[in-house]
N, C-alpha and C. Protein backbone atom coordinates (compact mmCIF):
# COMPACT_ATOMS: atom_id res chain seq x y z
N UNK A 1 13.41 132.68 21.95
CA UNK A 1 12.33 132.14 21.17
C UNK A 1 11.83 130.90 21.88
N UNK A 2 10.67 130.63 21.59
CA UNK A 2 10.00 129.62 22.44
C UNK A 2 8.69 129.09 21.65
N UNK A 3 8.83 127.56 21.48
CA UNK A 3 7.72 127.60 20.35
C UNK A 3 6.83 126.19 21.46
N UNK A 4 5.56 125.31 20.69
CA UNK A 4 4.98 124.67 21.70
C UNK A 4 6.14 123.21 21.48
N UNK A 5 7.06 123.03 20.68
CA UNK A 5 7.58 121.96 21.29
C UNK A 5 8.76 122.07 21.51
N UNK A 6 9.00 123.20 22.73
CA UNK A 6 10.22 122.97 23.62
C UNK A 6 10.89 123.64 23.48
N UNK A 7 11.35 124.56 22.29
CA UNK A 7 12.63 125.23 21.67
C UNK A 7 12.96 126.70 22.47
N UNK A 8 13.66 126.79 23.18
CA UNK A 8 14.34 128.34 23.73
C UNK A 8 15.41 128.31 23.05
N UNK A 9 15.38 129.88 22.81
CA UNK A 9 16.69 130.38 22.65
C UNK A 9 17.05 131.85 23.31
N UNK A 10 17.75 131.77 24.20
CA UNK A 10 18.18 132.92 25.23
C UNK A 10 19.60 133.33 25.04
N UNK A 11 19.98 134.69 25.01
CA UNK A 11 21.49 135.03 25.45
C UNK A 11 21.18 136.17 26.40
N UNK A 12 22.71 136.35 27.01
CA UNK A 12 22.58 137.34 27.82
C UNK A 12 24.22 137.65 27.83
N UNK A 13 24.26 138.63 28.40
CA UNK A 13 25.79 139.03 28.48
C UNK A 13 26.85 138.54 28.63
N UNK A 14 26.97 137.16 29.58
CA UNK A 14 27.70 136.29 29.85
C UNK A 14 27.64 135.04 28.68
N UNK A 15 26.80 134.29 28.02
CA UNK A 15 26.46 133.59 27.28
C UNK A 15 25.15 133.46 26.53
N UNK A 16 25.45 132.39 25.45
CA UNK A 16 24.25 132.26 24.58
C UNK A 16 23.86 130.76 24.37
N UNK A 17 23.07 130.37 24.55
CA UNK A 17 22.26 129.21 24.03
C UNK A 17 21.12 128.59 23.70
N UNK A 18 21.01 127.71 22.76
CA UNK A 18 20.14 127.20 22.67
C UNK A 18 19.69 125.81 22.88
N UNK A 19 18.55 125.71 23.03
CA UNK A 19 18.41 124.26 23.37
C UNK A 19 17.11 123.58 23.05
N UNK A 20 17.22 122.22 22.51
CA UNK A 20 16.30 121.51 21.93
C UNK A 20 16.23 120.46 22.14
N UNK A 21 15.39 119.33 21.89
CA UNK A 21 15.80 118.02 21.98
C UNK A 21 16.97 117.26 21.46
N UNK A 22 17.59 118.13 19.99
CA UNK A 22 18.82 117.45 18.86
C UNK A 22 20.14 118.24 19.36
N UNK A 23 20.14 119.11 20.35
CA UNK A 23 21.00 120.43 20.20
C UNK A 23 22.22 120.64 21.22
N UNK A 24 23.07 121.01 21.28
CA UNK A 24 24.05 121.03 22.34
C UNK A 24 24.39 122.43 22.58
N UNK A 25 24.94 122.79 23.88
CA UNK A 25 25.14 124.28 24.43
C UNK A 25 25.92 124.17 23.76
N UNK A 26 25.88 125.99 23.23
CA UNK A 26 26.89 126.98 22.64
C UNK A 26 28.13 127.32 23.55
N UNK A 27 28.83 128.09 22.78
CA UNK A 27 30.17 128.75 23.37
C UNK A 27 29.79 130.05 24.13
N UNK A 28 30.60 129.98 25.00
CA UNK A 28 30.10 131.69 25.62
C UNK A 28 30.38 133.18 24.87
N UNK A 29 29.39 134.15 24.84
CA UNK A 29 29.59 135.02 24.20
C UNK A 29 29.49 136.37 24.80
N UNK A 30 30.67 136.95 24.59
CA UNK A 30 30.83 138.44 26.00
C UNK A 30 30.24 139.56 24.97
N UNK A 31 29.64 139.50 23.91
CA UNK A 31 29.24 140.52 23.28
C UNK A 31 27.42 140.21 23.61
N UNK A 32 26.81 139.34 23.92
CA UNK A 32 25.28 138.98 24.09
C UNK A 32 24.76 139.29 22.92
N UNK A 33 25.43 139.18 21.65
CA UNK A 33 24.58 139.90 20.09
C UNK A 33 24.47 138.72 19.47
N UNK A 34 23.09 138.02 19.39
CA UNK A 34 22.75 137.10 18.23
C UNK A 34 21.90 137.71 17.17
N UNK A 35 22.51 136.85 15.77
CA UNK A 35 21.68 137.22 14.67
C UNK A 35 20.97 136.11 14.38
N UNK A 36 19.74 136.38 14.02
CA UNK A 36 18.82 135.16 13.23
C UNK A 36 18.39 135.72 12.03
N UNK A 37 18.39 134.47 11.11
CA UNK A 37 18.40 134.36 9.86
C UNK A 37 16.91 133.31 9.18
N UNK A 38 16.26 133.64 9.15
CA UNK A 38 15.05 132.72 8.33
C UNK A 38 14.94 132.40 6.84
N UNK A 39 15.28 131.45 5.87
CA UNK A 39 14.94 131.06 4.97
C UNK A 39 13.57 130.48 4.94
N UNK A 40 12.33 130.77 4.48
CA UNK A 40 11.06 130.64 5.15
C UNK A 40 11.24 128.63 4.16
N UNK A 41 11.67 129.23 2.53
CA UNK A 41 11.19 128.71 1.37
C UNK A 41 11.97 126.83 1.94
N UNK A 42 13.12 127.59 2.65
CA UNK A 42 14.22 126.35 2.50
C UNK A 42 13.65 125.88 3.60
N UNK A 43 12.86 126.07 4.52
CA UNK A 43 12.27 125.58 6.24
C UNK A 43 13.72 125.66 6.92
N UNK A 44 14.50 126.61 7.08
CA UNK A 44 15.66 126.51 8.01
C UNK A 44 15.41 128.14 8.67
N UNK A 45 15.78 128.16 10.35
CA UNK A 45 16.30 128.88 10.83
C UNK A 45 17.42 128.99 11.85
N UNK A 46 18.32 129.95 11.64
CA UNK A 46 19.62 129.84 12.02
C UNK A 46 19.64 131.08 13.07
N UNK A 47 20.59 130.41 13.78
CA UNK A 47 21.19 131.39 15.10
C UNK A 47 22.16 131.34 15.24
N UNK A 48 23.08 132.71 15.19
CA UNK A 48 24.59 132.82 15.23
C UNK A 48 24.87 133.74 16.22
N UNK A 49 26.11 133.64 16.95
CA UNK A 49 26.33 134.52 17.51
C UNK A 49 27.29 136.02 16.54
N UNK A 50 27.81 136.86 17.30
CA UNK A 50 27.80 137.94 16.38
C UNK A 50 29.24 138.41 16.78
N UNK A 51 30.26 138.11 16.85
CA UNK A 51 31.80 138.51 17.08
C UNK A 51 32.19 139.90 16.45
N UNK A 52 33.27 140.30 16.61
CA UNK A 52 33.30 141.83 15.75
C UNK A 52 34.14 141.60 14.37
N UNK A 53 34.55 140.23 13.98
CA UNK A 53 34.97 140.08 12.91
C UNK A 53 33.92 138.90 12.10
N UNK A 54 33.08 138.30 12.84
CA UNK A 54 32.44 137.30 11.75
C UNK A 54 30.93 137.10 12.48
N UNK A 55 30.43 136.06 11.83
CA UNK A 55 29.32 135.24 12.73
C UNK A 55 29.60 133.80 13.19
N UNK A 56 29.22 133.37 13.96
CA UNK A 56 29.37 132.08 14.59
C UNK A 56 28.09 131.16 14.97
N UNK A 57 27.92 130.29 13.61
CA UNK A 57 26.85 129.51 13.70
C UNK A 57 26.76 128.75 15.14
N UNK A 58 25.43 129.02 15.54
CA UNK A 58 24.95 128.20 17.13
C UNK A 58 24.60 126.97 16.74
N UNK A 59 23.35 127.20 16.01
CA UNK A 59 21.91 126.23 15.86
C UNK A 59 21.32 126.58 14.68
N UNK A 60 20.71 125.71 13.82
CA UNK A 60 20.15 125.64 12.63
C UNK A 60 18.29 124.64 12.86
N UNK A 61 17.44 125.12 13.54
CA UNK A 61 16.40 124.61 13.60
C UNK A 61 16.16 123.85 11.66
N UNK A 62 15.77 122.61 11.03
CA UNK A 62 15.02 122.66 10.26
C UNK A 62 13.55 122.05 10.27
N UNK A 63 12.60 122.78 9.23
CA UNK A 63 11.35 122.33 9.50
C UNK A 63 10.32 123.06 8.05
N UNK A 64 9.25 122.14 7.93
CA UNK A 64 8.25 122.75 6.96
C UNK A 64 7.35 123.64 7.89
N UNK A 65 7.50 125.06 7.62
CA UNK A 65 6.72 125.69 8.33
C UNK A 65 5.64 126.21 7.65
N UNK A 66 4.46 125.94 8.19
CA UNK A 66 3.05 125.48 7.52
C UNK A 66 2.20 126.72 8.07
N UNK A 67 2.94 127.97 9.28
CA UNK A 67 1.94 129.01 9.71
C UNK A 67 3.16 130.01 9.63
N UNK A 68 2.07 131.22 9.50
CA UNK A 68 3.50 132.20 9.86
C UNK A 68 3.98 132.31 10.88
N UNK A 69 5.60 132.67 11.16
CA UNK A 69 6.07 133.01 12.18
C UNK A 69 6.09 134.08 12.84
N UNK A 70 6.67 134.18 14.12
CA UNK A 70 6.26 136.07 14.67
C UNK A 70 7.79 135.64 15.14
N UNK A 71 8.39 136.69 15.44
CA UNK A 71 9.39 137.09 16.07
C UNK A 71 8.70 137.33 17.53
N UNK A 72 9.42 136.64 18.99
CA UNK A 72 9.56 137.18 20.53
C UNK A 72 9.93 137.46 20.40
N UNK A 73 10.37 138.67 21.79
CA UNK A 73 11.59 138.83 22.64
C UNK A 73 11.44 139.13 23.67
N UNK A 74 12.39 138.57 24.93
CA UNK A 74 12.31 138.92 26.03
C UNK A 74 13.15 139.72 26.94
N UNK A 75 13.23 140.22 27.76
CA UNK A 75 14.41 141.66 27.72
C UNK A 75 14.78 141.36 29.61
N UNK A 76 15.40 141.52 29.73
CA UNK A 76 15.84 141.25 31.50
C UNK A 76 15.91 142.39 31.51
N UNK A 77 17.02 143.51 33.09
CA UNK A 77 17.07 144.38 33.08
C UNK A 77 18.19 145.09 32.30
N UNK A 78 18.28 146.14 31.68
CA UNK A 78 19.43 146.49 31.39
C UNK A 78 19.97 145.93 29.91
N UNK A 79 18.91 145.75 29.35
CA UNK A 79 18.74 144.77 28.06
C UNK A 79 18.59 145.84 26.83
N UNK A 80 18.38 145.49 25.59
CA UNK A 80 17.98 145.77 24.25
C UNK A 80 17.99 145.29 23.56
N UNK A 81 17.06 145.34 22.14
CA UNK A 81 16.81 144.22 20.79
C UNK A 81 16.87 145.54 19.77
N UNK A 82 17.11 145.57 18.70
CA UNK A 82 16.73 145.80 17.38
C UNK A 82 17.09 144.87 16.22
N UNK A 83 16.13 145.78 15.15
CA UNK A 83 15.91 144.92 14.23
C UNK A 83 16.55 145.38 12.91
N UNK A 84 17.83 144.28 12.44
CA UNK A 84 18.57 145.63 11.40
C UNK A 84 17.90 144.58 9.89
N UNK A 85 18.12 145.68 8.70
CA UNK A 85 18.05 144.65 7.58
C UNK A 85 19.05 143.81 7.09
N UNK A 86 19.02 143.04 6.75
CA UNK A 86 19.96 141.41 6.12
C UNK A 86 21.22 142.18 5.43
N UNK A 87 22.47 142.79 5.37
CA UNK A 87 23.57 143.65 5.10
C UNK A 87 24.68 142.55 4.39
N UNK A 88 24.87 142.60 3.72
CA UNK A 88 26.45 141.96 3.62
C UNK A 88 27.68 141.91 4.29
N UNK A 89 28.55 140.92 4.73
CA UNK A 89 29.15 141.15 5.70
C UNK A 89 30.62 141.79 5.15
């Protein structure tokens, strides 16, 4: 994700992170599966990584978001995204 003030958020097979002006690198993640989570109402969005027993909060952007958002994504080689619905864990 990439917005106009500054914010990426990239993983890839070897690791995941994000980074901002407030934010510190994540832990490395050998699965490359992040979930994001949008509360539009509460202005928070969250990025976790995705383990095979839990989630692992990264980064929690907060903010009044005043336009709608779109979902990126960007894909290297050998890559994939989908999009599942919000499940109970």
């Amino acid at each position: 994700m990439h917005n106009k003030r500054g914010t990426n958020i990239s993983s890839s097979s070897s690791s995941s992170s994000s980074s901002s002006p407030s934010s510190s690198p994540s832990p490395s993640s050998s699965s490359g599966r992040v979930a994001v989570y949008l509360d539009h109402a509460a202005g928070s969005l969250s990025f976790y990584r995705v383990s095979s027993s839990s989630l692992i909060l990264l980064h929690t952007f907060r903010a009044t978001f005043t336009e709608p958002l779109y979902a990126g994504f960007g894909f290297g080689s050998d890559s994939s995204a989908s999009l599942c619905p919000l499940c109970p864990l």
